[in-house]
Protein backbone atom coordinates (compact mmCIF):
# COMPACT_ATOMS: atom_id res chain seq x y z
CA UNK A 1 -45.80 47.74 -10.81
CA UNK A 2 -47.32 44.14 -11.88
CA UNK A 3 -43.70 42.44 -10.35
CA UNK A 4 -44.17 44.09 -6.68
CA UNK A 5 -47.74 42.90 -6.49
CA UNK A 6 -46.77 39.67 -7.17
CA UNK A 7 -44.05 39.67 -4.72
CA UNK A 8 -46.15 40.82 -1.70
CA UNK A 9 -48.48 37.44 -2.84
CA UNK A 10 -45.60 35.86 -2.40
CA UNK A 11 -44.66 36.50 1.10
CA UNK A 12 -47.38 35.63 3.50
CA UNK A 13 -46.93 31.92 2.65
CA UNK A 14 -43.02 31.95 2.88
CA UNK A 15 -43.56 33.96 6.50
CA UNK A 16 -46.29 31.25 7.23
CA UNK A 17 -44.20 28.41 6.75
CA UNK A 18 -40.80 30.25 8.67
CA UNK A 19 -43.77 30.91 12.01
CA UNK A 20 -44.26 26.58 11.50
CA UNK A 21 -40.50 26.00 11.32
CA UNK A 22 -40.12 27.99 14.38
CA UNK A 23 -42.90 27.01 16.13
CA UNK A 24 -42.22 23.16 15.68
CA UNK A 25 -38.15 23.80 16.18
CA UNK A 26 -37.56 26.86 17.58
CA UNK A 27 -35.19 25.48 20.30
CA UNK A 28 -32.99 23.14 17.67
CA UNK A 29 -32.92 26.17 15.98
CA UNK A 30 -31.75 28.68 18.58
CA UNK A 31 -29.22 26.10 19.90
CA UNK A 32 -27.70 24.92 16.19
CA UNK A 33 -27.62 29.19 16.16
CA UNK A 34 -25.79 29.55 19.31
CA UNK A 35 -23.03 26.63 18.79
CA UNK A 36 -22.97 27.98 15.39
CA UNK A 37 -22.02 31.63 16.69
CA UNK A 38 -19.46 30.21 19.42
CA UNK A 39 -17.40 28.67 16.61
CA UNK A 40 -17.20 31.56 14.57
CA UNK A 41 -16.58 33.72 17.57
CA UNK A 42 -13.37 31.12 18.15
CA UNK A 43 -12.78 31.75 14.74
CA UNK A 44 -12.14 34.97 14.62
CA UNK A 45 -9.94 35.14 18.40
CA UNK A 46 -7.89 32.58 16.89
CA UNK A 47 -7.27 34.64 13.73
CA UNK A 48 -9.07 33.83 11.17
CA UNK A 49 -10.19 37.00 9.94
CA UNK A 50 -6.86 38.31 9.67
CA UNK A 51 -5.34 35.75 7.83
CA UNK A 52 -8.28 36.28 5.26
CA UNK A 53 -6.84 39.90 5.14
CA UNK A 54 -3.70 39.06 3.58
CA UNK A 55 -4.32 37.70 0.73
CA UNK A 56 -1.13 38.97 -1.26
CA UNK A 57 0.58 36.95 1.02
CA UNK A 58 1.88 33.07 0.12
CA UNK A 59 0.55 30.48 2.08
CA UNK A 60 3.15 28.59 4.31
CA UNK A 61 2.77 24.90 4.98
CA UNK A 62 5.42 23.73 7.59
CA UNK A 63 7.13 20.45 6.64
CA UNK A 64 10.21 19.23 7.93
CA UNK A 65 12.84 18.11 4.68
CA UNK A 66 15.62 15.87 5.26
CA UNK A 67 18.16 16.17 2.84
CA UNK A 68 20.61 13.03 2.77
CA UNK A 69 24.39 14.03 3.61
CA UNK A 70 27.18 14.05 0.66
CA UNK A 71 29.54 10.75 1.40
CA UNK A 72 32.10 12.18 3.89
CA UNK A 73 36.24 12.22 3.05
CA UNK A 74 38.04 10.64 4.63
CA UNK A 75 40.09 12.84 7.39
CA UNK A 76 43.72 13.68 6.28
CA UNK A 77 46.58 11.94 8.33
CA UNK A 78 47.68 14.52 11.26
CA UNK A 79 51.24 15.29 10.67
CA UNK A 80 53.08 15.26 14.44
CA UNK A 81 55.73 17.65 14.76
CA UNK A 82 58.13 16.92 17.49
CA UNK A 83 59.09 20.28 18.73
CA UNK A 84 62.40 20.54 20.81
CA UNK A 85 62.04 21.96 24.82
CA UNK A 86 64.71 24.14 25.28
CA UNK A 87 63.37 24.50 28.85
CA UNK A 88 63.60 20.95 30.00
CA UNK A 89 67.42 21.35 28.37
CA UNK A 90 68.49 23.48 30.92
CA UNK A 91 67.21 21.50 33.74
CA UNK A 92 68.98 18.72 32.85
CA UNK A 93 72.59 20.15 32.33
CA UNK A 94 72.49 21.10 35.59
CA UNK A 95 72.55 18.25 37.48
């Protein structure tokens, strides 16, 4: 019973000095609060509560690896096959 007692004793000054603080800065206050709330509202469109949500997920960081290229072989010699033309053949025993 002797702890709540001393707890309402304890408010009137802490309410006091919050009526000051607002008195003296209410507007800083109200516009630190309303920036304030406009960030957290862009926040939260952008996705930032639901990416608090899933926490069992990994977290990706996108990075761009370039891995350097094995020496290349050197390209086997193309073997040329002469094929005969029967076609043009017959053309010419014509004549």
């Amino acid at each position: 019973m002797n702890l709540n007692l001393e707890l309402l004793k304890l408010l009137p000054p802490i309410f006091n000095a919050l009526d000051a603080l607002i008195d003296d800065y209410g507007v800083y206050l109200y516009l630190v609060f309303v920036w304030l709330a406009l960030a957290v509202i862009a926040w939260i469109f952008s996705g930032g509560l639901r990416k608090r949500m899933k926490e069992s997920s990994p977290t990706v960081i996108p990075c761009i690896i370039v891995m350097p290229q094995p020496p290349t072989q050197s390209a086997s010699p193309i073997i040329d096959i002469e094929a005969e033309q029967t076609w043009n053949d017959e053309d010419e025993t014509t004549d």
